[in-house]
C-alpha atoms as a PDB file:
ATOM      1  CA  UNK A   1      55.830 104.181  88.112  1.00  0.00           C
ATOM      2  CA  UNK A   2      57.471 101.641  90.185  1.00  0.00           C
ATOM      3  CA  UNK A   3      60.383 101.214  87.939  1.00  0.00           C
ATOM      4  CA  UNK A   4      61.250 104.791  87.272  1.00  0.00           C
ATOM      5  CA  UNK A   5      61.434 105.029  90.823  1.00  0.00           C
ATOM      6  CA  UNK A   6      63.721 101.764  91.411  1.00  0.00           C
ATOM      7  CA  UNK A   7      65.794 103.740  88.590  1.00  0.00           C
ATOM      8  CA  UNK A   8      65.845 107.016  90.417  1.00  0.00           C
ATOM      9  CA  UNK A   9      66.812 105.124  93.820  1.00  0.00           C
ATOM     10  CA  UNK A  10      69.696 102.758  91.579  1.00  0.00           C
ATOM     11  CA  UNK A  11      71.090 106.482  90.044  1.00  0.00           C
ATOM     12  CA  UNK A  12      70.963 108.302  93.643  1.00  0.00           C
ATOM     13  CA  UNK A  13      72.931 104.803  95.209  1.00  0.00           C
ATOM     14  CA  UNK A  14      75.431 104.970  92.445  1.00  0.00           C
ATOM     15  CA  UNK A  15      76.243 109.019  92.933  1.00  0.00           C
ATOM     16  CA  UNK A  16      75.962 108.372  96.344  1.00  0.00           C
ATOM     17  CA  UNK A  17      78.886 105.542  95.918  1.00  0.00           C
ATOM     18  CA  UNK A  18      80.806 107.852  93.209  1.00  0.00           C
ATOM     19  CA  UNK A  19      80.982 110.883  95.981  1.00  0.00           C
ATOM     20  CA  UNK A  20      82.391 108.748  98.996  1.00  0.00           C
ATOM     21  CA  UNK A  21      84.874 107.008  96.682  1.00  0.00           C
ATOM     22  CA  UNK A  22      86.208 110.598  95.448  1.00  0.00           C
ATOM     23  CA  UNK A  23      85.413 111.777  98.992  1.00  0.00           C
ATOM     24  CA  UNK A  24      88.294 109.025 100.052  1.00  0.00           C
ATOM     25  CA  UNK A  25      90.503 110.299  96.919  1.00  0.00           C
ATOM     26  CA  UNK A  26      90.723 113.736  97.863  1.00  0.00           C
ATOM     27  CA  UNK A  27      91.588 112.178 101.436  1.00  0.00           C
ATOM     28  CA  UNK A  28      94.478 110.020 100.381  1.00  0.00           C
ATOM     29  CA  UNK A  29      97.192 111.795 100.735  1.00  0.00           C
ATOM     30  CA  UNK A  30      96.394 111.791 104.356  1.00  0.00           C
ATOM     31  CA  UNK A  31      94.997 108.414 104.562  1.00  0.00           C
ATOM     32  CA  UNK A  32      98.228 107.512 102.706  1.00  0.00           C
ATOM     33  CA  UNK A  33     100.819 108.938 105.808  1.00  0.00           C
ATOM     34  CA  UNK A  34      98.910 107.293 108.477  1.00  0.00           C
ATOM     35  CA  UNK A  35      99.251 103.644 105.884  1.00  0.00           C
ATOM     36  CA  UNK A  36     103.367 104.518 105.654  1.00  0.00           C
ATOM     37  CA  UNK A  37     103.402 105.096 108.931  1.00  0.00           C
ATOM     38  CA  UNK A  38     101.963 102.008 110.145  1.00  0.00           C
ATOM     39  CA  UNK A  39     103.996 100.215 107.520  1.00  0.00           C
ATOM     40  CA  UNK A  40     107.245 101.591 108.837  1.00  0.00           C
ATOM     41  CA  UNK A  41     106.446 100.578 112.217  1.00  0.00           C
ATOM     42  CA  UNK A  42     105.516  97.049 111.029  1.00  0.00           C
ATOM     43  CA  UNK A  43     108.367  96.827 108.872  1.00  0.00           C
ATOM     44  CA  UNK A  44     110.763  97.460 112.353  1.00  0.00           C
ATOM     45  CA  UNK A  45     108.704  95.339 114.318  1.00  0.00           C
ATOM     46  CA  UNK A  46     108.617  92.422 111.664  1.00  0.00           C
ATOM     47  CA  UNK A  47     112.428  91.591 112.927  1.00  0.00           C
ATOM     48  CA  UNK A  48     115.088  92.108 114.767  1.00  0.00           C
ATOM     49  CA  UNK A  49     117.668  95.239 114.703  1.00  0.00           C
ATOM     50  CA  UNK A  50     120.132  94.990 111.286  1.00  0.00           C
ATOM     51  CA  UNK A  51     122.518  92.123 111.976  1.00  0.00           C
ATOM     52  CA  UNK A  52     126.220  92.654 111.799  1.00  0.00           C
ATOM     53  CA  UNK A  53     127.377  90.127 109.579  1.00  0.00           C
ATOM     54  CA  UNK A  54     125.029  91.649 106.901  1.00  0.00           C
ATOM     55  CA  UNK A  55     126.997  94.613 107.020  1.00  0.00           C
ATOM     56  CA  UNK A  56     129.506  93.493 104.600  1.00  0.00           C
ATOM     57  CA  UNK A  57     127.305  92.664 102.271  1.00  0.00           C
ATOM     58  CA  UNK A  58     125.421  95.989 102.138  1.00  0.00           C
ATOM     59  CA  UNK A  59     124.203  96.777  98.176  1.00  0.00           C
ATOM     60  CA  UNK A  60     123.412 100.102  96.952  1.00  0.00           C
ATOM     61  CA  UNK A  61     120.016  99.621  94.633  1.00  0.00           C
ATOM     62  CA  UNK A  62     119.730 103.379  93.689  1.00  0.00           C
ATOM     63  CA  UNK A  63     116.145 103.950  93.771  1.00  0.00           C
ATOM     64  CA  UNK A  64     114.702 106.172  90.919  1.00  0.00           C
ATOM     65  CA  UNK A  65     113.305 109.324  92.707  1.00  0.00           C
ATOM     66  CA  UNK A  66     112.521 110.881  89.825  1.00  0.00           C
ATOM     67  CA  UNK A  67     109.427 108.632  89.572  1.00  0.00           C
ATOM     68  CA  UNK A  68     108.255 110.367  93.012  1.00  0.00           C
ATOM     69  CA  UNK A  69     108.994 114.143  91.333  1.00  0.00           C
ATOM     70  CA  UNK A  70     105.938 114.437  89.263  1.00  0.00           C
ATOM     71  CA  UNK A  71     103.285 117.900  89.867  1.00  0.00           C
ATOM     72  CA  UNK A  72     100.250 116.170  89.509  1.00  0.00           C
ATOM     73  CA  UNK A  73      98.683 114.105  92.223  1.00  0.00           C
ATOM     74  CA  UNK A  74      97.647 111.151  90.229  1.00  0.00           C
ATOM     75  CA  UNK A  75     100.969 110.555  88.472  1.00  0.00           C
ATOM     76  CA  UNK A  76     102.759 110.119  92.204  1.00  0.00           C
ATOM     77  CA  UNK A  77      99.701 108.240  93.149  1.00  0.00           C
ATOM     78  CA  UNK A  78     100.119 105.524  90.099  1.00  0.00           C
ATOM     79  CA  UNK A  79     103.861 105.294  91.086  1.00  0.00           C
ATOM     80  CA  UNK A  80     103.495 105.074  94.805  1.00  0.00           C
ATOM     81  CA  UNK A  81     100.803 102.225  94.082  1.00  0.00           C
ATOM     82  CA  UNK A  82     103.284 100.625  91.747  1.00  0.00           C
ATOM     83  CA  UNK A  83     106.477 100.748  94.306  1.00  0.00           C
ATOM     84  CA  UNK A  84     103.565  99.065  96.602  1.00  0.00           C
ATOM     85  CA  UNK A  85     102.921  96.245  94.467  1.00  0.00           C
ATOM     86  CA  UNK A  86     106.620  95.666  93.921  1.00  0.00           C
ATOM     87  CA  UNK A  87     106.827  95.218  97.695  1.00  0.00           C
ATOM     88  CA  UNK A  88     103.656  93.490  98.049  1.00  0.00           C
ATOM     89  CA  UNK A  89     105.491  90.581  95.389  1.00  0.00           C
ATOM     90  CA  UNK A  90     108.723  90.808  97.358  1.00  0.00           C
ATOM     91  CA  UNK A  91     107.585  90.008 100.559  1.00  0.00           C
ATOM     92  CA  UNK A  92     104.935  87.039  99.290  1.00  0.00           C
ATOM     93  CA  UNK A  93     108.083  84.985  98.409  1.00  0.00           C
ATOM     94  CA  UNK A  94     110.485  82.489  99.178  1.00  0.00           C
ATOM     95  CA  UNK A  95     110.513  83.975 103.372  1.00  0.00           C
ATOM     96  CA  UNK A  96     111.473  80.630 104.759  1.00  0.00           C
ATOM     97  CA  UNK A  97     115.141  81.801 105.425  1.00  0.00           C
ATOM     98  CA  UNK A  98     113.838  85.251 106.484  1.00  0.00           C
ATOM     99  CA  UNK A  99     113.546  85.271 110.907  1.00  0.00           C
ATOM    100  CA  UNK A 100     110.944  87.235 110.871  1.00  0.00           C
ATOM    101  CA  UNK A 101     107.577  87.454 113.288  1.00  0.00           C
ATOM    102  CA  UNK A 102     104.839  85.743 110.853  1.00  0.00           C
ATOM    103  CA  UNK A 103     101.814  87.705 112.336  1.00  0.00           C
ATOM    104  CA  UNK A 104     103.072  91.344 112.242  1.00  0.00           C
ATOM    105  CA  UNK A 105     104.510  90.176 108.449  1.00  0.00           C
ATOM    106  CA  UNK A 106     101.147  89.291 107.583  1.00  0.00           C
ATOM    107  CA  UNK A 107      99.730  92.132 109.222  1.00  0.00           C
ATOM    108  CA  UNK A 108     102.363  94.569 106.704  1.00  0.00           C
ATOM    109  CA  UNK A 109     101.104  92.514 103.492  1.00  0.00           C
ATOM    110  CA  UNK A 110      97.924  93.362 104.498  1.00  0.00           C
ATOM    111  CA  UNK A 111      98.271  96.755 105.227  1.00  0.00           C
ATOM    112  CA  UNK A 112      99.798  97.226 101.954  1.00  0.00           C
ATOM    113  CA  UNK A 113      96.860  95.121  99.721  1.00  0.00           C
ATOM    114  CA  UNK A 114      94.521  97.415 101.225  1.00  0.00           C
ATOM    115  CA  UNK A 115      96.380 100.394 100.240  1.00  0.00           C
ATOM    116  CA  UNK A 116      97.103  99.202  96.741  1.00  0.00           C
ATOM    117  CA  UNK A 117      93.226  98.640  96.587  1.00  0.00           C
ATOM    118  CA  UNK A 118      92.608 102.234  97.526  1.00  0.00           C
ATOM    119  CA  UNK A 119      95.011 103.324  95.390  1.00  0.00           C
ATOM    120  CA  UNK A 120      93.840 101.776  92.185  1.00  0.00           C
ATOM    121  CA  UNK A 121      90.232 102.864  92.543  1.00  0.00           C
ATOM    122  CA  UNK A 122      91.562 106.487  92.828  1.00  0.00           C
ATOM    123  CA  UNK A 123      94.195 106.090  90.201  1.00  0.00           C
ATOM    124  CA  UNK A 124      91.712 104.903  87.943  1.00  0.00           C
ATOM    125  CA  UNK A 125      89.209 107.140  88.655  1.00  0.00           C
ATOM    126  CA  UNK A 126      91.159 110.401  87.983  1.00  0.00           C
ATOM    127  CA  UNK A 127      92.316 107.876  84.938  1.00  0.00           C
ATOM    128  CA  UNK A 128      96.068 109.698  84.158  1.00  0.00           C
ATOM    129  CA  UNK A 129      96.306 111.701  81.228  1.00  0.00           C
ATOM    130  CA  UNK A 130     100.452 111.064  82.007  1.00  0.00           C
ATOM    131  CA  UNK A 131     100.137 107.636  80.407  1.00  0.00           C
ATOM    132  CA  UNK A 132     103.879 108.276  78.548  1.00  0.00           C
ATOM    133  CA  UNK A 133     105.629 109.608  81.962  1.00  0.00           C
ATOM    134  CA  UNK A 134     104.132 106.981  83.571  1.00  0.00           C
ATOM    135  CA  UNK A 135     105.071 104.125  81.176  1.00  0.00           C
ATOM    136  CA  UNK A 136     108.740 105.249  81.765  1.00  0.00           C
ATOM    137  CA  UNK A 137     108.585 105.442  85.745  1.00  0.00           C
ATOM    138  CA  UNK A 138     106.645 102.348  85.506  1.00  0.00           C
ATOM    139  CA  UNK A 139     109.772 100.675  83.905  1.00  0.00           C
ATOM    140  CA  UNK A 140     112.374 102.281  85.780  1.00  0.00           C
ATOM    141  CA  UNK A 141     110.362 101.068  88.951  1.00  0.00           C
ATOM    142  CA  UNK A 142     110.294  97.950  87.814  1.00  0.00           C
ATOM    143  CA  UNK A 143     114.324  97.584  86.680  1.00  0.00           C
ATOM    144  CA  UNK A 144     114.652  98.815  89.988  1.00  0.00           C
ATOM    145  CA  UNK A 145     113.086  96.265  91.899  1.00  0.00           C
ATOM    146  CA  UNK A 146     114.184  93.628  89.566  1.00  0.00           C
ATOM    147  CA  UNK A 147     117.648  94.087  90.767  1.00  0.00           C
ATOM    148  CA  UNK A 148     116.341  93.696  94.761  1.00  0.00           C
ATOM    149  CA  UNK A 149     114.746  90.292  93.392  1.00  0.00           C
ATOM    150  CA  UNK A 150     117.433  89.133  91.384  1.00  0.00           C
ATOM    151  CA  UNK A 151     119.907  89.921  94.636  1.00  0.00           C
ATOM    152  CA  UNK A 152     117.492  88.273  96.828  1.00  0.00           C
ATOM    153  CA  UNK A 153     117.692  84.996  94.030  1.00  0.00           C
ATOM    154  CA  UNK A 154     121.418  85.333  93.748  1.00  0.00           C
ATOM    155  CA  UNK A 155     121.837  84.831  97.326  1.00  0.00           C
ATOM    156  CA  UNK A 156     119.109  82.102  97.870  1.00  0.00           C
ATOM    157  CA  UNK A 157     116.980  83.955  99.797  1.00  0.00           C
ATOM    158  CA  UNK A 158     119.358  83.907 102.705  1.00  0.00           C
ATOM    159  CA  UNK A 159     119.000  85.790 105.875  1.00  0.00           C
ATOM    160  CA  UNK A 160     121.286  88.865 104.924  1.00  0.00           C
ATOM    161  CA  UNK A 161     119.430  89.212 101.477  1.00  0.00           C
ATOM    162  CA  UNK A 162     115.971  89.207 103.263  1.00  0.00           C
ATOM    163  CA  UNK A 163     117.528  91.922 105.685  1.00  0.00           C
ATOM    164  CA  UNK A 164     118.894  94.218 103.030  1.00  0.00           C
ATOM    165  CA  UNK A 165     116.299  94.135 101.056  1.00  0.00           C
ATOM    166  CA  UNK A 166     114.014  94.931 104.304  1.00  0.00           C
ATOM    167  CA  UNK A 167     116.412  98.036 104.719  1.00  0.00           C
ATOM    168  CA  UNK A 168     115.536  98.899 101.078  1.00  0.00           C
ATOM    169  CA  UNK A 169     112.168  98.543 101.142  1.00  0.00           C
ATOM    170  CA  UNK A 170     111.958 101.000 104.541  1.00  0.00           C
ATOM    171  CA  UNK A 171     113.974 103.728 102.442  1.00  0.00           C
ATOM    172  CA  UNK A 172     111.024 103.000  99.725  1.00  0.00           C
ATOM    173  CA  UNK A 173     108.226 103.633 102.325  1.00  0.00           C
ATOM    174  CA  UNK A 174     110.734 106.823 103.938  1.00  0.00           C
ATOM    175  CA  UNK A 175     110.566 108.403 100.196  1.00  0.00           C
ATOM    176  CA  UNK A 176     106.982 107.740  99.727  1.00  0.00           C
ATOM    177  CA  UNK A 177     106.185 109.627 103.251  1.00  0.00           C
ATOM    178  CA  UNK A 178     108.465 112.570 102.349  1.00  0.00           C
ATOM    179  CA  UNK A 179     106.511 112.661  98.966  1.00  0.00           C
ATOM    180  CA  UNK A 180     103.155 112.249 100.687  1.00  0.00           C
ATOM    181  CA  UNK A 181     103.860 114.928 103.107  1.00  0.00           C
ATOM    182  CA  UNK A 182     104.147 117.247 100.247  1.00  0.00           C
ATOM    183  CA  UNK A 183     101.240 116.885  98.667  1.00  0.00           C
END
């Protein structure tokens, strides 16, 4: 008797866990403006305003908004916690020549961990059906920010390259918002 009921209490636990967690799915898109929000805000706060001599050296990227287009919820989802990775990896590297406040920095990685933990329970759960669409976004996404890393190598990780690829990664976060908004 004892065990069926330690059973019966394990199964109602594990529902119990199951609702919540697609309780905070159906929520995302919500949960997911507040995250770009803050982001944004970190982003501007993490330096100073775009300095002039980086002006010149300005490089167009050409972000693939067609991954962002998709109908269904959990294709955007699976590319918006993709693009987050990708910044996640840019901004864990090679930031020595980057002048940059170290606690709000930290405070945006953060942020964006979390979210990419959210993310991946909730893409998994609703498990895509899109995995072809999503194979292709996932490699223009990641030609895409290939290039930003390859610039920011090219350059040595120099000041300008860490600011324009800052600037980047805010238009990233702007599309993700207008995307999220939508949905």
């Amino acid at each position: 008797i004892m065990n069926a009921f330690g059973l019966i209490q394990i199964g109602l636990i594990l529902s119990s866990i199951t609702i919540i967690s697609s309780l905070q799915c159906n929520h995302l898109p919500l949960q997911q403006r507040k995250v770009i929000e803050n982001s944004l805000r970190l982003l501007d706060k993490m330096g100073k305003e775009f300095p002039q001599q980086c002006l010149r050296e300005k490089m167009s990227f050409r972000f693939p908004t067609q991954v962002l287009q998709r109908r269904q919820k959990e294709t955007v989802g699976a590319a918006i916690e993709e693009i987050l990775q990708h910044i996640f990896y840019i901004f864990s590297k090679n930031l020595t020549l980057a002048a940059w406040n170290r606690t709000v920095l930290d405070q945006f990685q953060n942020t964006l961990y979390l979210q990419i933990e959210q993310l991946e329970a909730c893409v998994i759960e609703k498990h895509t059906q899109h995995f072809w669409s999503k194979e292709v976004s996932r490699l223009k996404l990641k030609k895409y920010f290939q290039k930003i890393d390859c610039f920011l190598k090219d350059k040595q990780h120099d000041l300008c390259s860490w600011e324009i690829s800052r600037a980047e990664m805010r238009r990233c976060l702007q599309l993700i918002d207008k995307v999220t908004r939508k949905l």
